[in-house]
Structure formats: C-alpha cells, structure tokens
N, C-alpha and C. Protein backbone atom coordinates (compact mmCIF):
# COMPACT_ATOMS: atom_id res chain seq x y z
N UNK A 1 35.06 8.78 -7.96
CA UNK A 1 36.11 9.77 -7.84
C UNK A 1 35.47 11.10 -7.45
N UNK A 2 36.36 11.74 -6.22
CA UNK A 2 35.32 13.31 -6.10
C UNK A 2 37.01 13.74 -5.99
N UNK A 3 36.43 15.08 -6.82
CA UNK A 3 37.43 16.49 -6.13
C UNK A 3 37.53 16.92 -4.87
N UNK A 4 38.66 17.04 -4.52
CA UNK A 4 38.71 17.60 -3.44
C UNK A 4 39.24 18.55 -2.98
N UNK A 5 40.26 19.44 -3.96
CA UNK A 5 40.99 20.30 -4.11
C UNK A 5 40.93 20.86 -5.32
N UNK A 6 40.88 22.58 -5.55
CA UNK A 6 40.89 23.27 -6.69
C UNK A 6 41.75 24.26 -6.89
N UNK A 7 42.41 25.20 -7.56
CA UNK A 7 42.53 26.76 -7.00
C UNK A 7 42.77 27.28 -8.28
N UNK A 8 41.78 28.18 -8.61
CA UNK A 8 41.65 29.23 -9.56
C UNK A 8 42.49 30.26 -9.55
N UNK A 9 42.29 31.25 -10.81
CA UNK A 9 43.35 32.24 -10.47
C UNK A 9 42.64 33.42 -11.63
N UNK A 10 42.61 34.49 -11.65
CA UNK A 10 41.51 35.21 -12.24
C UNK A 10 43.32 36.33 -12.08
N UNK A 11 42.59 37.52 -12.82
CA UNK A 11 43.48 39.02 -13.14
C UNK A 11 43.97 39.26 -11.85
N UNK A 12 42.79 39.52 -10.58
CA UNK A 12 42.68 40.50 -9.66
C UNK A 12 42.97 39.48 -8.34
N UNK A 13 42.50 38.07 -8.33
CA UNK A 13 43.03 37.04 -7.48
C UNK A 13 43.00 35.76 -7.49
N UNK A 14 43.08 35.36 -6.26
CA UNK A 14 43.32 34.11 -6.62
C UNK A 14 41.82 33.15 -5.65
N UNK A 15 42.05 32.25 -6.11
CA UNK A 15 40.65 31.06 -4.85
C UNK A 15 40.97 30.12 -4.64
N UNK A 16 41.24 29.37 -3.30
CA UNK A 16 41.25 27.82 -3.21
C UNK A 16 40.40 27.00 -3.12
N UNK A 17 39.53 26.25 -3.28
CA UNK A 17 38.36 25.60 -2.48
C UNK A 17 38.35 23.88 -2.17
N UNK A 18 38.45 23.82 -1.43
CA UNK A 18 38.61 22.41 -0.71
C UNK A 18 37.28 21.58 -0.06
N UNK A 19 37.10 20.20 -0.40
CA UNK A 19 36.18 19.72 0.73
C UNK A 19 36.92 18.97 1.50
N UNK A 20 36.58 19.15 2.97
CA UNK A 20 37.11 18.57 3.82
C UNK A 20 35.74 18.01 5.08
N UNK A 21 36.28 16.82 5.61
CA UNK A 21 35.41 16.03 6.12
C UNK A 21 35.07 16.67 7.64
N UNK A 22 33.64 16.78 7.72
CA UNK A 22 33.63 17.53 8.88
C UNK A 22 33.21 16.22 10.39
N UNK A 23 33.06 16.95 11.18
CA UNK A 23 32.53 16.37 12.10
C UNK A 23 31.00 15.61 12.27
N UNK A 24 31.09 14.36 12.51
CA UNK A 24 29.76 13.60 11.96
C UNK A 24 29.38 12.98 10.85
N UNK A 25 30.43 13.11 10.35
CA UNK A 25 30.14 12.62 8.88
C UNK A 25 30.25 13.69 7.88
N UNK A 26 29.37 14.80 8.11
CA UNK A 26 28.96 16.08 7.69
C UNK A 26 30.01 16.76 6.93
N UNK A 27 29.97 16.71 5.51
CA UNK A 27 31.58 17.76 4.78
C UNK A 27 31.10 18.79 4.94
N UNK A 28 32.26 20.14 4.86
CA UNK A 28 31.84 20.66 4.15
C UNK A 28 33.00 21.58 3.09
N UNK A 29 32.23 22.93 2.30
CA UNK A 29 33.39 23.30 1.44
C UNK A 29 34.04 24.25 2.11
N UNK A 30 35.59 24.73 2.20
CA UNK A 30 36.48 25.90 2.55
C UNK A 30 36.33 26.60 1.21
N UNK A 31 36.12 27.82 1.05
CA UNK A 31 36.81 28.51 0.19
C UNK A 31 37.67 29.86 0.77
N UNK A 32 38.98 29.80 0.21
CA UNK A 32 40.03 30.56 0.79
C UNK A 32 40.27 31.59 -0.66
N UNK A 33 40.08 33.51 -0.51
CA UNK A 33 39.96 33.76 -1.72
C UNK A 33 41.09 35.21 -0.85
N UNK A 34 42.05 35.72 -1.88
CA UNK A 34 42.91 36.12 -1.79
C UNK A 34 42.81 37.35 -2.84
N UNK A 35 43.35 38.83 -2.59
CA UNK A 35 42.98 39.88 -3.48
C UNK A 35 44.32 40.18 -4.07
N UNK A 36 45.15 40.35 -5.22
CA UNK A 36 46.35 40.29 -5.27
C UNK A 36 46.87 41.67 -4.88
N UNK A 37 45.94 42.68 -5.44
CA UNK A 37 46.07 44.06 -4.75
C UNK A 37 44.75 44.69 -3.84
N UNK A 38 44.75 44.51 -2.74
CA UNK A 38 43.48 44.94 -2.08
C UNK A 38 43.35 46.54 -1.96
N UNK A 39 42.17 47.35 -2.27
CA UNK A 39 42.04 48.72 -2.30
C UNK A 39 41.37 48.93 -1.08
N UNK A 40 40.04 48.95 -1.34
CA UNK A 40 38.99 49.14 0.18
C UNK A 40 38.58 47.84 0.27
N UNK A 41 38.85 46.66 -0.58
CA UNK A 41 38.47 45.67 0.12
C UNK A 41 39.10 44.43 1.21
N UNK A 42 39.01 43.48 1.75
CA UNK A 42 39.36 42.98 2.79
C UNK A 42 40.32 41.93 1.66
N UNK A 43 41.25 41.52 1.97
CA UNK A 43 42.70 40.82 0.98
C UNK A 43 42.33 39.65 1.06
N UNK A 44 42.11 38.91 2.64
CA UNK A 44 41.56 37.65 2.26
C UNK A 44 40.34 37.09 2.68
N UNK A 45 39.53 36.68 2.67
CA UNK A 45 38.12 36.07 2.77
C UNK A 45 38.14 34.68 2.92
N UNK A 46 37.93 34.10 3.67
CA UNK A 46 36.54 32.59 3.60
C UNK A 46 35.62 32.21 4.16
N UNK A 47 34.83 31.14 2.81
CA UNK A 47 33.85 30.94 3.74
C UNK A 47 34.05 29.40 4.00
N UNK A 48 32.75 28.56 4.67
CA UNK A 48 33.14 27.45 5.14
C UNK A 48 31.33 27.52 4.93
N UNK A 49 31.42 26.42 3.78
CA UNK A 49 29.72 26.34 3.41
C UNK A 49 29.43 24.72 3.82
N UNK A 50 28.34 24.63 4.07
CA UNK A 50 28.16 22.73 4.41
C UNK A 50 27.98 22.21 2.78
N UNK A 51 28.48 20.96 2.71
CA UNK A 51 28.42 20.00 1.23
C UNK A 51 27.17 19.89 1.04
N UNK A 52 26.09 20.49 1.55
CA UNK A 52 24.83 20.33 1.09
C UNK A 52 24.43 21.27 0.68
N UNK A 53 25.14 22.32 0.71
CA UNK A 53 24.26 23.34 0.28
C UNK A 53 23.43 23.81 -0.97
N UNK A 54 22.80 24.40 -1.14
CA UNK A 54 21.80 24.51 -2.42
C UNK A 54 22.52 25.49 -3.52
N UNK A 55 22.04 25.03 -4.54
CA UNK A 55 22.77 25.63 -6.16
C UNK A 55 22.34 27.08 -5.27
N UNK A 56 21.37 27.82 -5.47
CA UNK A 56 20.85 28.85 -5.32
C UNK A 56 21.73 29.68 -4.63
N UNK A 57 22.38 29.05 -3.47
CA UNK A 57 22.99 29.75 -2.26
C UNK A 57 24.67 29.62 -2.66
N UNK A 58 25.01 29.00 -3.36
CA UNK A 58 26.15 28.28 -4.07
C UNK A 58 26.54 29.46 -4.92
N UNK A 59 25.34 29.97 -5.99
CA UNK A 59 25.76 30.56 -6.67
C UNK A 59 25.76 31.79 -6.43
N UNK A 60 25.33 32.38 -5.33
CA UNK A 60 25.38 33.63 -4.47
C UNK A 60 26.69 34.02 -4.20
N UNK A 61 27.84 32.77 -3.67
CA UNK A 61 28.89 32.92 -3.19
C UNK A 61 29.85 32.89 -4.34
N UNK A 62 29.12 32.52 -5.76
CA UNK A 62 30.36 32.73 -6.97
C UNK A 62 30.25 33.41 -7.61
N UNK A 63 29.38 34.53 -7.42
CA UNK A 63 29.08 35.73 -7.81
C UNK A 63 30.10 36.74 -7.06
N UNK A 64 30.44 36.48 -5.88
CA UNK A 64 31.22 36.96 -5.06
C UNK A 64 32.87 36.99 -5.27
N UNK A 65 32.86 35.20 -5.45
CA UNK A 65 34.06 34.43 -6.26
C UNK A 65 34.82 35.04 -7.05
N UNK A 66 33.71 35.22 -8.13
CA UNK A 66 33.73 36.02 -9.57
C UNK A 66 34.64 37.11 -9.15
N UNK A 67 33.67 37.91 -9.24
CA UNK A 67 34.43 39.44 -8.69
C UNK A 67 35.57 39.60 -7.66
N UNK A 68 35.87 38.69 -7.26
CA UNK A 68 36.88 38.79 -6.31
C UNK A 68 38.21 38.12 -7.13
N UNK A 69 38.10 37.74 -8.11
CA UNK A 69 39.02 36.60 -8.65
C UNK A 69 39.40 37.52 -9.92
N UNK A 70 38.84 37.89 -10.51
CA UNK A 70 38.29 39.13 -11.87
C UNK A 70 38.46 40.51 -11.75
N UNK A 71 37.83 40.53 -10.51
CA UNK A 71 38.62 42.11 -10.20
C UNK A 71 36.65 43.06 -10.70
N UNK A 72 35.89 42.78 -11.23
CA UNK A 72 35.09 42.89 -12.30
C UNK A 72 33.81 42.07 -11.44
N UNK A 73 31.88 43.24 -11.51
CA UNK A 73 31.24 42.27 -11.50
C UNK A 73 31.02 41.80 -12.80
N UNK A 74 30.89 40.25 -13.57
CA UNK A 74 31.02 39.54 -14.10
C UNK A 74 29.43 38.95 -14.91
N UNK A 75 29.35 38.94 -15.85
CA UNK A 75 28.41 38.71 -16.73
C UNK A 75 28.11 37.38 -16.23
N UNK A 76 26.49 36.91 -16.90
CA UNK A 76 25.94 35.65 -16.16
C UNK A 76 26.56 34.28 -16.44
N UNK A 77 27.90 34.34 -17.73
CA UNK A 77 28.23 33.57 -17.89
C UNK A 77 29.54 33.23 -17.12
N UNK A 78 30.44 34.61 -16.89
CA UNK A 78 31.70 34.82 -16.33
C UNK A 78 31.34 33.77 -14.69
N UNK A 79 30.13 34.41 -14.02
CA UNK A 79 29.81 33.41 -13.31
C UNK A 79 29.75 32.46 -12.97
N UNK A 80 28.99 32.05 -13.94
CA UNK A 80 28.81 29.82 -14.38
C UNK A 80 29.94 29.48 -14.52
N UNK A 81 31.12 29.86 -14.66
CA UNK A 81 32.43 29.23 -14.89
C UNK A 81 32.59 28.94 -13.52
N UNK A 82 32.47 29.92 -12.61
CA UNK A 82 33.07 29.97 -11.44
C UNK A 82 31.83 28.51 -10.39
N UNK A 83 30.92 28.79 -10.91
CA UNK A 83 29.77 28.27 -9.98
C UNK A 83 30.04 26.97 -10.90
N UNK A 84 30.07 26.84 -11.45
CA UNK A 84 30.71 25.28 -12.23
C UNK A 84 31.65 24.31 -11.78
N UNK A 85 32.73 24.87 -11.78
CA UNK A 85 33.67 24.56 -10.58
C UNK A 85 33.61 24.55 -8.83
N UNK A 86 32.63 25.00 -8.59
CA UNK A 86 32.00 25.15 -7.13
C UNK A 86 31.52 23.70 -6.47
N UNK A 87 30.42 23.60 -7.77
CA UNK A 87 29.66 22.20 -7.64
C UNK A 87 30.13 21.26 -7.48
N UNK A 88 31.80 20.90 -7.99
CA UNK A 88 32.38 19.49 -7.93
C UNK A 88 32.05 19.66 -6.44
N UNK A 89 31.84 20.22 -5.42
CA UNK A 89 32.38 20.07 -4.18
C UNK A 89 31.17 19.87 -3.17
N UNK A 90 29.88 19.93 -4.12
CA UNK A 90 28.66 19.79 -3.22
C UNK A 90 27.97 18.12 -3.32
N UNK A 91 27.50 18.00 -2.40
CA UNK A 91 27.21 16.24 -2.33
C UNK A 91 26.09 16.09 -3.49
C-alpha cells in the first residue's frame, strides 16, 4: 500500500502533496501550498520534487512547508511533523 494523496492544513495555510507517476517510470512528488492570507509573500507555491529525493533535501522543503502552513518559523520538532508526512511519498 503507498500514499498517494495528503493535504494538511496548519493556522496560516493549507498543503496538498501528491505522488504522481512520471514519465519513464520515474515518480515524482507535487506539492501544492496555499497562504490563507498572503502579506509580502507569494499565495501559492509548488514544487515538483523527483520520488527519489534525499531526506536532507526533503527536509529543506518542510521547513518551508512548516512555515508556510503555520504562519511561524517552526521548532525542530514542528518540522518533523511536516517532514514525516513528506516521506510517505519518497521511494
């Protein structure tokens, strides 16, 4: 069984993240992240990471997640929640 669909929802926004089958075989992840009130920042964002990608680089982007979802940068644990849920989606 794999996940293939998620969507979080934090104070400040919201996140979708999907794997979807790419070309070649090759997945990879969508994440679609939404600001519920945008100030100076951009309302919606994604990225489109390959299913291989590395924890390291993974958790770069849920650090991002975080704060975008929270409103808040986010303590090392507020993080791991987010980068926790990330991983269902990496091979």
């Amino acid at each position: 069984m794999r996940t293939i669909r998620i969507e979080l929802e934090g104070s400040a926004g919201h996140v979708a993240i999907e794997r979807t089958p790419g070309c070649g075989g090759d997945s990879t992840i969508r994440i679609d992240s939404i600001l519920r009130e945008p100030k100076k920042e951009q309302a919606w964002k994604t990225w489109q990471l390959p299913a291989s990608i590395s924890d390291d680089e993974l958790f770069k982007v849920a650090e991002e997640v975080q704060h975008r979802c929270d409103g808040c940068r986010g303590t090392n644990s507020m993080v791991h929640d987010y980068f926790t849920q990330m991983q269902r989606f990496q091979d």
